[in-house]
C-alpha atoms as a PDB file:
ATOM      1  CA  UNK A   1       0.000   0.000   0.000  1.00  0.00           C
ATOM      2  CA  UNK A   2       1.046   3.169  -0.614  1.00  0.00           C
ATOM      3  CA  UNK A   3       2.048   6.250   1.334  1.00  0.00           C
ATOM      4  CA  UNK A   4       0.523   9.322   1.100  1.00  0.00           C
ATOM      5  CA  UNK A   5       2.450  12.819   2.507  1.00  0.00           C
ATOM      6  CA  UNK A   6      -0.469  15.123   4.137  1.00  0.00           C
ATOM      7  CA  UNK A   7       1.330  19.103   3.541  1.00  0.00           C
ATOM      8  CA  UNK A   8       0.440  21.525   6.849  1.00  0.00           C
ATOM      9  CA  UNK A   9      -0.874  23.864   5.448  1.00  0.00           C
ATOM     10  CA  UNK A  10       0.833  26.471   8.028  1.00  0.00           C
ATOM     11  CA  UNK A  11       4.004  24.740   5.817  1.00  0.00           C
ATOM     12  CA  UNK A  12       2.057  25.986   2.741  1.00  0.00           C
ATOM     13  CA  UNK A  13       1.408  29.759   4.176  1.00  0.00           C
ATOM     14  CA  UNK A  14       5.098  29.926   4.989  1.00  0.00           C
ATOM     15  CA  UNK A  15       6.242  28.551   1.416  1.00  0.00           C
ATOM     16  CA  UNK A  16       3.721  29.413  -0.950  1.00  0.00           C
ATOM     17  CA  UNK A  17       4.237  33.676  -1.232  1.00  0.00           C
ATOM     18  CA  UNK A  18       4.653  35.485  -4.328  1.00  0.00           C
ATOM     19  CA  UNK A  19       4.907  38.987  -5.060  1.00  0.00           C
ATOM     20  CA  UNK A  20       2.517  39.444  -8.060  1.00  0.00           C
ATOM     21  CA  UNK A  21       5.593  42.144  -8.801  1.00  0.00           C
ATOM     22  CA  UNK A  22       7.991  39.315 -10.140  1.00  0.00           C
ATOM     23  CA  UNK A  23       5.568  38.525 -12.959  1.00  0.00           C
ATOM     24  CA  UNK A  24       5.115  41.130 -14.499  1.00  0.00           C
ATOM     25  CA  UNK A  25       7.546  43.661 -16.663  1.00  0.00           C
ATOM     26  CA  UNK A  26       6.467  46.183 -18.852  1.00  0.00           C
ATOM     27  CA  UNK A  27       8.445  48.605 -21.430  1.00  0.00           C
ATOM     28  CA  UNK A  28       7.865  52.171 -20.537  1.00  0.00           C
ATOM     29  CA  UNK A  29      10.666  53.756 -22.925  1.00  0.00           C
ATOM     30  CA  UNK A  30      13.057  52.943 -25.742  1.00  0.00           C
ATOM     31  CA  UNK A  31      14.599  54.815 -28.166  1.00  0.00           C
ATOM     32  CA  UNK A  32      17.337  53.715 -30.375  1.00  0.00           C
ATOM     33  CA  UNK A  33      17.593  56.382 -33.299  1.00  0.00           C
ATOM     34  CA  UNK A  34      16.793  54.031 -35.938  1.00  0.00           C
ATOM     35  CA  UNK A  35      13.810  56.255 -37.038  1.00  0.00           C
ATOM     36  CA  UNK A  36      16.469  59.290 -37.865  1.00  0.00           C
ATOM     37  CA  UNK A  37      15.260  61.432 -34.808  1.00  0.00           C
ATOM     38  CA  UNK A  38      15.262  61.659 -31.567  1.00  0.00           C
ATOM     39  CA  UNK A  39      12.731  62.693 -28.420  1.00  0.00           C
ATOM     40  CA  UNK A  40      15.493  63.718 -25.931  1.00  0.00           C
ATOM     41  CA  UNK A  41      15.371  67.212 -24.789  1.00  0.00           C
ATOM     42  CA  UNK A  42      18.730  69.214 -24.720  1.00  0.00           C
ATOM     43  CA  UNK A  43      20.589  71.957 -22.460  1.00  0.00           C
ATOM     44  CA  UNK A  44      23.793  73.763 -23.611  1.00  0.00           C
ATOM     45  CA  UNK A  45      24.525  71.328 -26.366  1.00  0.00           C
ATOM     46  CA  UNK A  46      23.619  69.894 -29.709  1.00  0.00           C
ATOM     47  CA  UNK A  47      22.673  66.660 -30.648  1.00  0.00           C
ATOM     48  CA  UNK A  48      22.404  64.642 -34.201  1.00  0.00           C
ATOM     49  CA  UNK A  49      21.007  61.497 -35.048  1.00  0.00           C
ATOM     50  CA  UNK A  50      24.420  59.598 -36.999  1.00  0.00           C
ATOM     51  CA  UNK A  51      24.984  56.505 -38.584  1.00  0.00           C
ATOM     52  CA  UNK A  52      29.139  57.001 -37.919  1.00  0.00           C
ATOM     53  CA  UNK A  53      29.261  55.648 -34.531  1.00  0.00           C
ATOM     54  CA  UNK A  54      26.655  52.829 -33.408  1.00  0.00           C
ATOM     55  CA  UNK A  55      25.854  51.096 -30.912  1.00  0.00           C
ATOM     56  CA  UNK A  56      23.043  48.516 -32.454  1.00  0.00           C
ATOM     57  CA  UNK A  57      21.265  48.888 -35.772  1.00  0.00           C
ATOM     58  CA  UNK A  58      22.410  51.702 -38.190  1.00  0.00           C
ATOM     59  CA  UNK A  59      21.839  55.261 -36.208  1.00  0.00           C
ATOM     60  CA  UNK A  60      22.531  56.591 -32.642  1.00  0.00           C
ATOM     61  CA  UNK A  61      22.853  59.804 -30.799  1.00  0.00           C
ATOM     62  CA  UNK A  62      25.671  62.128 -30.914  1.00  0.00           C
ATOM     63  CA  UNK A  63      25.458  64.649 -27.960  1.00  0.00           C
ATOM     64  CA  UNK A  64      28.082  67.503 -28.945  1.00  0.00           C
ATOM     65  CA  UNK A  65      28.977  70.300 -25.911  1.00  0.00           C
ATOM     66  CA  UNK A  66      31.526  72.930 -26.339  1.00  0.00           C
ATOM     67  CA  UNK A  67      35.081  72.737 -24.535  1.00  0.00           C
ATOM     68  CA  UNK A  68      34.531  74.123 -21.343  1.00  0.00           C
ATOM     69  CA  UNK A  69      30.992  73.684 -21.096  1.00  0.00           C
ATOM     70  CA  UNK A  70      28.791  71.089 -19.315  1.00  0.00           C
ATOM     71  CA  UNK A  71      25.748  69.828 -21.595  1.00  0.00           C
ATOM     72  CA  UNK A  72      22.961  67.248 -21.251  1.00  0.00           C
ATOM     73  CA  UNK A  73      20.340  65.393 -23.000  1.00  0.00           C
ATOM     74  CA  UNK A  74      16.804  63.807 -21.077  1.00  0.00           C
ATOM     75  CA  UNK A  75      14.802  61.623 -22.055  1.00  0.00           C
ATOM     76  CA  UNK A  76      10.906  62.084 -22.191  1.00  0.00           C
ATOM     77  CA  UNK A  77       9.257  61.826 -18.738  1.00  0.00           C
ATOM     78  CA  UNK A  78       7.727  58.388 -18.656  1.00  0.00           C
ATOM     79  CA  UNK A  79       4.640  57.374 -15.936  1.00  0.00           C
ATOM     80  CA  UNK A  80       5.645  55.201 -12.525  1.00  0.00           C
ATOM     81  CA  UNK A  81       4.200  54.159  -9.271  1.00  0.00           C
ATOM     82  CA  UNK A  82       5.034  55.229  -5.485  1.00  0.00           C
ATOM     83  CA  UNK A  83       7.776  51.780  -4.908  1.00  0.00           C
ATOM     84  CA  UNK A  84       7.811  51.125  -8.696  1.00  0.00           C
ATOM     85  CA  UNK A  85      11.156  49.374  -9.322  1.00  0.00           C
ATOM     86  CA  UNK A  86      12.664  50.232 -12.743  1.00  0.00           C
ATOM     87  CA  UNK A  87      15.189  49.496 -14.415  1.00  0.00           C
ATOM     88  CA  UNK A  88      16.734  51.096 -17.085  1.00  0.00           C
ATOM     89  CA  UNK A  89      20.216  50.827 -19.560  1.00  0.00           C
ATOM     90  CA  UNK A  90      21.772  52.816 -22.344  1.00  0.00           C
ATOM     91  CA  UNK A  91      24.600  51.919 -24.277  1.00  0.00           C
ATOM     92  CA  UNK A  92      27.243  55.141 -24.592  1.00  0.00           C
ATOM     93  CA  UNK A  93      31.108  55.963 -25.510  1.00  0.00           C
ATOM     94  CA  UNK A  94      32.902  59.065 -25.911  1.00  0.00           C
ATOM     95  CA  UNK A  95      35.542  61.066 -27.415  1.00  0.00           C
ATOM     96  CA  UNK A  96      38.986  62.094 -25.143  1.00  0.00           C
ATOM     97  CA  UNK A  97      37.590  65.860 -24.583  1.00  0.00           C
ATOM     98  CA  UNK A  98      34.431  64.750 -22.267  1.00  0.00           C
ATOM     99  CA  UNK A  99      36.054  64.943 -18.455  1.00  0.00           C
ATOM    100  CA  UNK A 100      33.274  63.740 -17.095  1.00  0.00           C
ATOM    101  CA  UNK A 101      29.791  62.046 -17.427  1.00  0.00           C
ATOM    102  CA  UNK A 102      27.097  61.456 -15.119  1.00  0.00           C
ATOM    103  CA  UNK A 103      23.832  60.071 -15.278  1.00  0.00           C
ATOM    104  CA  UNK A 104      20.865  61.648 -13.528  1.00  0.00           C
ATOM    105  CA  UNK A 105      17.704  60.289 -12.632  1.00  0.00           C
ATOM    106  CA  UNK A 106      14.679  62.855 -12.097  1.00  0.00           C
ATOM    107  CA  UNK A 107      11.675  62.127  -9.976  1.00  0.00           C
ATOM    108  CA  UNK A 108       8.601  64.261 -10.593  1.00  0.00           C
ATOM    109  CA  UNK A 109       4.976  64.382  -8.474  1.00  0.00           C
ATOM    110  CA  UNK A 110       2.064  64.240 -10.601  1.00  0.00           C
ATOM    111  CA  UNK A 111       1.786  68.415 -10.595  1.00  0.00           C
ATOM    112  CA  UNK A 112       5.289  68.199 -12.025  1.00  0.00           C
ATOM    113  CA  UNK A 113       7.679  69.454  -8.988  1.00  0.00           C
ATOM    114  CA  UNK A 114      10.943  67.087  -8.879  1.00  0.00           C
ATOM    115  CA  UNK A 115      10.926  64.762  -5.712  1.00  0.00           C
ATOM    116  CA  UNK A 116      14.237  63.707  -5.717  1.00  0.00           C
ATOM    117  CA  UNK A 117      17.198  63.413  -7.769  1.00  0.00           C
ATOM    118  CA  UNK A 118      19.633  60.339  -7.761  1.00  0.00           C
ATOM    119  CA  UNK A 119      23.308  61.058  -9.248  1.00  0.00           C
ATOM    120  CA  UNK A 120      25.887  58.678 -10.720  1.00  0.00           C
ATOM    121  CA  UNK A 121      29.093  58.700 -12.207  1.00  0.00           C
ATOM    122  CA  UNK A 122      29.947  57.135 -15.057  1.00  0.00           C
ATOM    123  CA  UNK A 123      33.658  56.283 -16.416  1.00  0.00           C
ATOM    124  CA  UNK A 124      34.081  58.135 -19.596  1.00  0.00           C
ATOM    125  CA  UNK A 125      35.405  55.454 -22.464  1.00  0.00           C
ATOM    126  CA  UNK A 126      36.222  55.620 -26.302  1.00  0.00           C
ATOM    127  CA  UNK A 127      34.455  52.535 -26.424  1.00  0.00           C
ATOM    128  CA  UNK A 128      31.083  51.378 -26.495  1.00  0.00           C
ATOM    129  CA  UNK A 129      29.504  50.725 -22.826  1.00  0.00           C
ATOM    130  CA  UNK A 130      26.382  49.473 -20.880  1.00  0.00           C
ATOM    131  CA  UNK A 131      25.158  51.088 -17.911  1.00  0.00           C
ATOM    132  CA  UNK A 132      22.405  49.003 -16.210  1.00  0.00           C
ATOM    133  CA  UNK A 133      20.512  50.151 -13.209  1.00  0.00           C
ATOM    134  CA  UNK A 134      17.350  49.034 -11.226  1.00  0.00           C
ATOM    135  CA  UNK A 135      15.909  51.730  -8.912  1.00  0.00           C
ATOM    136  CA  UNK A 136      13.117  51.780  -6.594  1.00  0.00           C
ATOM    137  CA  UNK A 137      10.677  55.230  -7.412  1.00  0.00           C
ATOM    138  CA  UNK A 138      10.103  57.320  -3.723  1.00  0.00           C
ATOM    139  CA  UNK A 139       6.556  57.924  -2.456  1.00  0.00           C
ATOM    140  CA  UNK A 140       4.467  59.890  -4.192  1.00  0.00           C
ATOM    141  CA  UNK A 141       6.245  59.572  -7.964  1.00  0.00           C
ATOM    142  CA  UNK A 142       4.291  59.719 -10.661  1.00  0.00           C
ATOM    143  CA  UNK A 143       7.190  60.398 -13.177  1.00  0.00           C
ATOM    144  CA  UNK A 144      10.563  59.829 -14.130  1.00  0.00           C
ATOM    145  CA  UNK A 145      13.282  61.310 -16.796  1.00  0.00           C
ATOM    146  CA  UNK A 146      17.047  60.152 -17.482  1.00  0.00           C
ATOM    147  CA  UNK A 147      19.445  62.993 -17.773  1.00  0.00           C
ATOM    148  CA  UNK A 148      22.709  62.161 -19.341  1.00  0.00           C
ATOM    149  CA  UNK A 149      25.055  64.916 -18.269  1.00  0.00           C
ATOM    150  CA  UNK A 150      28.759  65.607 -19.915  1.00  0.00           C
ATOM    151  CA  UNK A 151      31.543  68.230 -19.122  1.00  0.00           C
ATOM    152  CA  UNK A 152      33.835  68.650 -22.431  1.00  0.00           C
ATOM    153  CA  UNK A 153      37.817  70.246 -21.484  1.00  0.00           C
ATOM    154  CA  UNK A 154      40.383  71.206 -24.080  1.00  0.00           C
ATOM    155  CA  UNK A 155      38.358  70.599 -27.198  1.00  0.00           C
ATOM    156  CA  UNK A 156      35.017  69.993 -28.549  1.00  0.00           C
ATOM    157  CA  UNK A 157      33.825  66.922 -26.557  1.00  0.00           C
ATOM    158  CA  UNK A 158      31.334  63.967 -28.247  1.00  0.00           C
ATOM    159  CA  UNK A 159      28.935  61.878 -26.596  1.00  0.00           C
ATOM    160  CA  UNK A 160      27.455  58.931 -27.988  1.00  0.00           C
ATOM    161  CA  UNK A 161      24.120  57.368 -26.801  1.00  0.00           C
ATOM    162  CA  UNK A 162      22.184  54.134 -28.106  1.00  0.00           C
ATOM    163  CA  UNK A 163      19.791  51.595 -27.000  1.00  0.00           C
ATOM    164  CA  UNK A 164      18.100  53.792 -24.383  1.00  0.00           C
ATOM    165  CA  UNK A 165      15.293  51.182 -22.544  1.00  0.00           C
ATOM    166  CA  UNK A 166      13.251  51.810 -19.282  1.00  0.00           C
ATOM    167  CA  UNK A 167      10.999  49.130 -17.909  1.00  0.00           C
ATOM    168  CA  UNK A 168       8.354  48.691 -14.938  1.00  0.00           C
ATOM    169  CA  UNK A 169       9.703  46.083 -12.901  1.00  0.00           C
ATOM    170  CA  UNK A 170       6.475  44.182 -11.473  1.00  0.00           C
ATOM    171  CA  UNK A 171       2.799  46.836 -12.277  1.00  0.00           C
ATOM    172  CA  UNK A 172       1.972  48.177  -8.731  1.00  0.00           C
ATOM    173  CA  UNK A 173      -1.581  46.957  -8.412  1.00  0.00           C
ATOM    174  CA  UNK A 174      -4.344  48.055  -6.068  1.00  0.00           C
ATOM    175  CA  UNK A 175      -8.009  47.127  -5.230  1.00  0.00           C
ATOM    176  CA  UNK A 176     -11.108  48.310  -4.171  1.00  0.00           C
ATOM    177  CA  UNK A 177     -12.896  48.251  -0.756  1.00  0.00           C
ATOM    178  CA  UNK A 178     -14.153  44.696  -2.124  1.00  0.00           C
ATOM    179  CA  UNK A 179     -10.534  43.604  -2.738  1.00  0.00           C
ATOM    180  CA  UNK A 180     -11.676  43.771  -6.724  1.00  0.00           C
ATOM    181  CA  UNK A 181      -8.615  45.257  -9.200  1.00  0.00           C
ATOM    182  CA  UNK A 182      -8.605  48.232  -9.585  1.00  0.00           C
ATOM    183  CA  UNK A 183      -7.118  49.205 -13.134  1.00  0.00           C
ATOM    184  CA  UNK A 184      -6.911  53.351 -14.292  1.00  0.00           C
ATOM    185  CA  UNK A 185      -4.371  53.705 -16.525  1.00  0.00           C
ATOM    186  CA  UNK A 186      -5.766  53.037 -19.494  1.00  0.00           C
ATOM    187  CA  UNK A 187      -2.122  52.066 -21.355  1.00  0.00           C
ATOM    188  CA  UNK A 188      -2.539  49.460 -19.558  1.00  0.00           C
ATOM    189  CA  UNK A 189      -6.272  48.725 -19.095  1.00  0.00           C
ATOM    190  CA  UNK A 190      -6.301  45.788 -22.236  1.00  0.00           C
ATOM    191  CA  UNK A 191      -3.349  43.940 -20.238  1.00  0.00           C
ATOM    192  CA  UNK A 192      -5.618  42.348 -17.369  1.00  0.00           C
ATOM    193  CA  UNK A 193      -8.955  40.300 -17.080  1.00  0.00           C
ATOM    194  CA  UNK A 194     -11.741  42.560 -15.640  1.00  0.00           C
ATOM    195  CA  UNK A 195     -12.162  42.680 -12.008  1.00  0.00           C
ATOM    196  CA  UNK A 196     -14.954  39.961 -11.647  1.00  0.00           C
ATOM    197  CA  UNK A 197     -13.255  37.693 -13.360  1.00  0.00           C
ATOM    198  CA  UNK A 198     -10.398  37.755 -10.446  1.00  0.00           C
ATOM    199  CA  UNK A 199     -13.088  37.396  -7.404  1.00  0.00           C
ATOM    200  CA  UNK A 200     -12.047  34.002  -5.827  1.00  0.00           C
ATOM    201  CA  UNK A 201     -15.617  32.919  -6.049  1.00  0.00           C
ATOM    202  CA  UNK A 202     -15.881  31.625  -8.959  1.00  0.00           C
ATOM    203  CA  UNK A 203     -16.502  28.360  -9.983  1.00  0.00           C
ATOM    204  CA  UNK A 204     -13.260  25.584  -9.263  1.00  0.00           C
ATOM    205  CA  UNK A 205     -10.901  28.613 -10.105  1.00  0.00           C
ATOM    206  CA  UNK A 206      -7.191  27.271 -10.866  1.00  0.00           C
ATOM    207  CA  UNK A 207      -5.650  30.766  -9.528  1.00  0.00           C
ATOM    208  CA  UNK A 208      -6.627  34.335  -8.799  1.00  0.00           C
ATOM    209  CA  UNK A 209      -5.311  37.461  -7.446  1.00  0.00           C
ATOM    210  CA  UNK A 210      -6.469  38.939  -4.252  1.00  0.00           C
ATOM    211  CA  UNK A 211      -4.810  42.130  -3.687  1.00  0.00           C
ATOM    212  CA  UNK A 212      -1.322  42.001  -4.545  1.00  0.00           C
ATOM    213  CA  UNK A 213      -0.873  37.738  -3.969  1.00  0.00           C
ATOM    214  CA  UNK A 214      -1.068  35.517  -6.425  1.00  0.00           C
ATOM    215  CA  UNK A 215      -3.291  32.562  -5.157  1.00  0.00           C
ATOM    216  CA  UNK A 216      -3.467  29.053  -5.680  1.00  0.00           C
ATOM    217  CA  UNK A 217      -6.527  26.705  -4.894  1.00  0.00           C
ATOM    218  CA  UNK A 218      -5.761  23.670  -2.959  1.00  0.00           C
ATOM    219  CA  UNK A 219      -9.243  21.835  -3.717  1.00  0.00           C
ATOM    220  CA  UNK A 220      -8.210  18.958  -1.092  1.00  0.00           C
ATOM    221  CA  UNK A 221      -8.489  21.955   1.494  1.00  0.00           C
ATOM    222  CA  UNK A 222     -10.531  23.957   0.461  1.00  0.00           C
ATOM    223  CA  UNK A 223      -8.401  27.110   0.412  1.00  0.00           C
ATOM    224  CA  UNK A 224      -6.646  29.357  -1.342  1.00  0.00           C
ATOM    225  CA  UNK A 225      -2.997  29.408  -0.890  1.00  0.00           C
ATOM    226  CA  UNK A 226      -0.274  31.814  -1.977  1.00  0.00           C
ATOM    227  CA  UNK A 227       1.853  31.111  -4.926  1.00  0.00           C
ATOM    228  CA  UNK A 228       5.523  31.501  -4.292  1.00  0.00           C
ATOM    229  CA  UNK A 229       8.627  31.509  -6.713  1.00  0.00           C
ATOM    230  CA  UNK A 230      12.026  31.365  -6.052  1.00  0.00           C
ATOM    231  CA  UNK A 231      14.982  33.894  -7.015  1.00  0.00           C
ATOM    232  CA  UNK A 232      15.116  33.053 -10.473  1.00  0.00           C
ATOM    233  CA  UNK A 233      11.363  33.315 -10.627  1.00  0.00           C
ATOM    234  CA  UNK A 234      10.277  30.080 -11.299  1.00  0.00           C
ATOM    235  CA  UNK A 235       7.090  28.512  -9.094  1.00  0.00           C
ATOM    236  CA  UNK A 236       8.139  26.698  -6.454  1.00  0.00           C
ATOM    237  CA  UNK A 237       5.910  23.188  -5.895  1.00  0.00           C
ATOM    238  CA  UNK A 238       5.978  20.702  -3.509  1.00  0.00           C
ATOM    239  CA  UNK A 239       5.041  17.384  -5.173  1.00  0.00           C
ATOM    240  CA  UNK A 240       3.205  14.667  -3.249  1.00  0.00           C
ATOM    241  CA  UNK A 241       2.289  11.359  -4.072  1.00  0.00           C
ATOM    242  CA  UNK A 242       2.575   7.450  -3.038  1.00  0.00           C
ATOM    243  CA  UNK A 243       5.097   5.772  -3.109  1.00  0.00           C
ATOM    244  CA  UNK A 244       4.564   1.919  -3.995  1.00  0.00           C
END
């Protein structure tokens, strides 16, 4: 005869937890020049879509800024949440007369004041390089813009950009005094079920979301349990059976 493993569930509310934020990525921004223009706003500089030095595909940005000057280019303000992670990269090289680049990343309030500012350094190179970050937005953001700042000394100083991308790391998701999902920004209103379709009382569900949990229905039980992945983000599951 075989054996059968009963799981506690008290095991399954301490394993079984997942962040309906590691699901779910979405592309806010991305600009890569291959159109022949580019969105970026400037400030004491010049810039030129090129097809001379790229990054990927046949055009990217060349930011010029007069010796002695400090220039910069930003990119288009593009919507977040309060604790939205991001994460964002841009390829970039430049010529020997930029002394120094930095990278600046703006966040706004919906009425458009900044909120905070958060300032790196980057190592100027004549070769092509990508800078990666992931960033958590402050309370109360409801924008953010990357600034890509450069200080040119003893000639004419170049600075390349390509393969600028932002993404929403994991959609910040709320509900209503029902614990229904709420859904108002209408980019991405076609992206989830409605709200009724998500209530757990439908008929033998196979998952829902309740809040911001990801829930899994243990019909032996009789309960919903929460769904939990590890690092990598693959579900974690506990298999049980008999052995003969």
């Amino acid at each position: 005869m075989g054996l059968v493993e009963t799981i506690d569930p008290a095991y399954l509310r301490d394993m079984l937890d997942v962040p309906i934020s590691t699901l779910y990525r979405l592309r806010a921004y991305e600009q890569t020049f291959e159109e022949g223009t580019s969105d970026l706003t400037t400030d004491n500089c010049t810039q030129t879509v090129q097809s001379t030095e790229v990054y990927g595909g046949s055009y990217a940005l060349d930011v010029s800024i007069a010796n002695g000057n400090t220039g910069s280019v930003t990119t288009p303000a593009r919507p977040v949440s309060p604790y939205q992670r991001v994460t964002f990269a841009f390829a970039h090289k430049e010529n020997s007369y930029i002394s120094d680049v930095k990278l600046i990343v703006i966040w706004r309030r919906s009425a458009g004041g900044v909120i905070d500012t958060e300032e790196y350094t980057l190592t100027p190179t004549t070769s092509w390089q990508v800078d990666a970050r992931t960033l958590t937005a402050p309370n109360k953001a409801s924008t953010m813009e990357l600034k890509i700042q450069g200080t040119a000394s003893g000639g004419t100083g170049h600075i390349y950009l390509d393969e600028i991308t932002m993404d929403l790391v994991g959609q910040i998701f709320r509900v209503d005094g029902q614990g229904n999902l709420k859904v108002t920004d209408t980019d991405f209103s076609d992206k989830f079920p409605d709200a009724s379709s998500l209530a757990d009382n439908l008929s033998n569900p196979s998952t829902t979301i309740i809040g911001s949990a990801l829930l899994g229905w243990d019909s032996s039980a009789s309960v919903w349990e929460r769904l939990q992945t590890d690092g990598s983000g693959v579900l974690k599951v506990r298999v049980v059976g008999c052995i003969h």
